[in-house]
Protein backbone atom coordinates (compact mmCIF):
# COMPACT_ATOMS: atom_id res chain seq x y z
CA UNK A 1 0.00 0.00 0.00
CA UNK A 2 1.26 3.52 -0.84
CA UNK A 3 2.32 6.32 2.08
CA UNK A 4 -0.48 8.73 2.29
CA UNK A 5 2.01 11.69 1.60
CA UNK A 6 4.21 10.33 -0.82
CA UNK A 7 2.28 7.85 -2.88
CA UNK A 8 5.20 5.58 -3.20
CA UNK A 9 5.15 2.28 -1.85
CA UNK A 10 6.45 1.55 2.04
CA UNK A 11 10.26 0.97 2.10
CA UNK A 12 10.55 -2.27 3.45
CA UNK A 13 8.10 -3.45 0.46
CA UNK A 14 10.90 -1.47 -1.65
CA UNK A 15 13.47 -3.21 -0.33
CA UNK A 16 11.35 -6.84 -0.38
CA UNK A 17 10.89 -6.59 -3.80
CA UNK A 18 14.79 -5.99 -4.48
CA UNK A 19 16.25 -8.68 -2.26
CA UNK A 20 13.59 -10.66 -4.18
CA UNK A 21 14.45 -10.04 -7.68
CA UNK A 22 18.13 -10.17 -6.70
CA UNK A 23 16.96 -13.71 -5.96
CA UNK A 24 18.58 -13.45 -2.26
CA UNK A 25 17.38 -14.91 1.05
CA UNK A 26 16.94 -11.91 4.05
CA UNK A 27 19.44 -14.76 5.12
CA UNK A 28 21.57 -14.46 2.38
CA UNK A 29 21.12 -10.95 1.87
CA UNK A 30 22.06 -9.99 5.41
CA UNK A 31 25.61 -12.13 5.36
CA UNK A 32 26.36 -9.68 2.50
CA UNK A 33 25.47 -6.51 5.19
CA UNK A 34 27.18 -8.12 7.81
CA UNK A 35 24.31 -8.17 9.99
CA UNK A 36 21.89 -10.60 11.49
CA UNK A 37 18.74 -11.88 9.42
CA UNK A 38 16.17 -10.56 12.09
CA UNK A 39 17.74 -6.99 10.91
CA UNK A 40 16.42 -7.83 7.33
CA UNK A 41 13.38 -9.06 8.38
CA UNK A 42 12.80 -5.91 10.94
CA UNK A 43 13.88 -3.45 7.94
CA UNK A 44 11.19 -5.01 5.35
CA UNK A 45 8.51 -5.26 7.99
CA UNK A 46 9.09 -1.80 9.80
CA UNK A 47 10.70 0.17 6.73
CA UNK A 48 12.66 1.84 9.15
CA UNK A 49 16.63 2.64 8.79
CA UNK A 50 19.32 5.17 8.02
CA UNK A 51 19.79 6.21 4.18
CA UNK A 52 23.11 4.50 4.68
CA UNK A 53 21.74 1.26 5.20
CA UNK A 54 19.08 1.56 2.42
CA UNK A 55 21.97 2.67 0.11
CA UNK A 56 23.94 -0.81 1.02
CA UNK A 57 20.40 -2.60 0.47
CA UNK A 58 20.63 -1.54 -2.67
CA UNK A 59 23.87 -1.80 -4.04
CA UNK A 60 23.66 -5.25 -2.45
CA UNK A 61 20.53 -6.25 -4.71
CA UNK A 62 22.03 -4.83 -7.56
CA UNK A 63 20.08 -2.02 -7.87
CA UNK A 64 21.63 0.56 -9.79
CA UNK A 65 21.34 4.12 -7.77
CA UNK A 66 19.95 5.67 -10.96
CA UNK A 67 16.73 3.55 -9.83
CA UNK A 68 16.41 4.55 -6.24
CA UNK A 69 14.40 7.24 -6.95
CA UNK A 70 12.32 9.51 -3.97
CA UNK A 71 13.06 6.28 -1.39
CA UNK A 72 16.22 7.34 -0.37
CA UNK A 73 15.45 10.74 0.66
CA UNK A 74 12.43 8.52 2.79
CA UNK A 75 14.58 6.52 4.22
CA UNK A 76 16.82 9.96 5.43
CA UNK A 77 13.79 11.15 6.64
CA UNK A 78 12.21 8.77 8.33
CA UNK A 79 15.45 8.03 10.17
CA UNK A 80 15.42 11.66 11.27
């Protein structure tokens, strides 16, 4: 479902749908972070954390920065 003020979908279903279609388990995904898998799990449920740990998310699926669009600047702001 979208945020009411932004109309973009809720980061943790952002970052969901990138571990996803890099084809990576939260398990897999969080020995690449070099954190534990209940951090993964907490991130795509809650959608809370720092830009700098959405920006490793990222990179980490493969997700070119060019394609991050407004959910960085959410993820700045809703660590704020």
């Amino acid at each position: 479902m979208p945020t009411p003020a932004t109309n973009l979908p809720p980061l943790g279903e952002v970052l969901r749908n990138a571990r996803k279609a890099a084809g990576l388990t939260q398990a897999e995904l969080a020995d690449l972070l070099g954190v534990h898998q209940s951090m993964v799990s907490r991130v795509e449920v809650c959608g809370h954390l720092s830009a700098d740990l959405y920006a490793r998310i990222m990179t980490a699926c493969g997700v070119p920065s060019s394609e991050w669009g407004d959910s960085l600047a959410i993820a700045a702001d809703v660590a704020a």
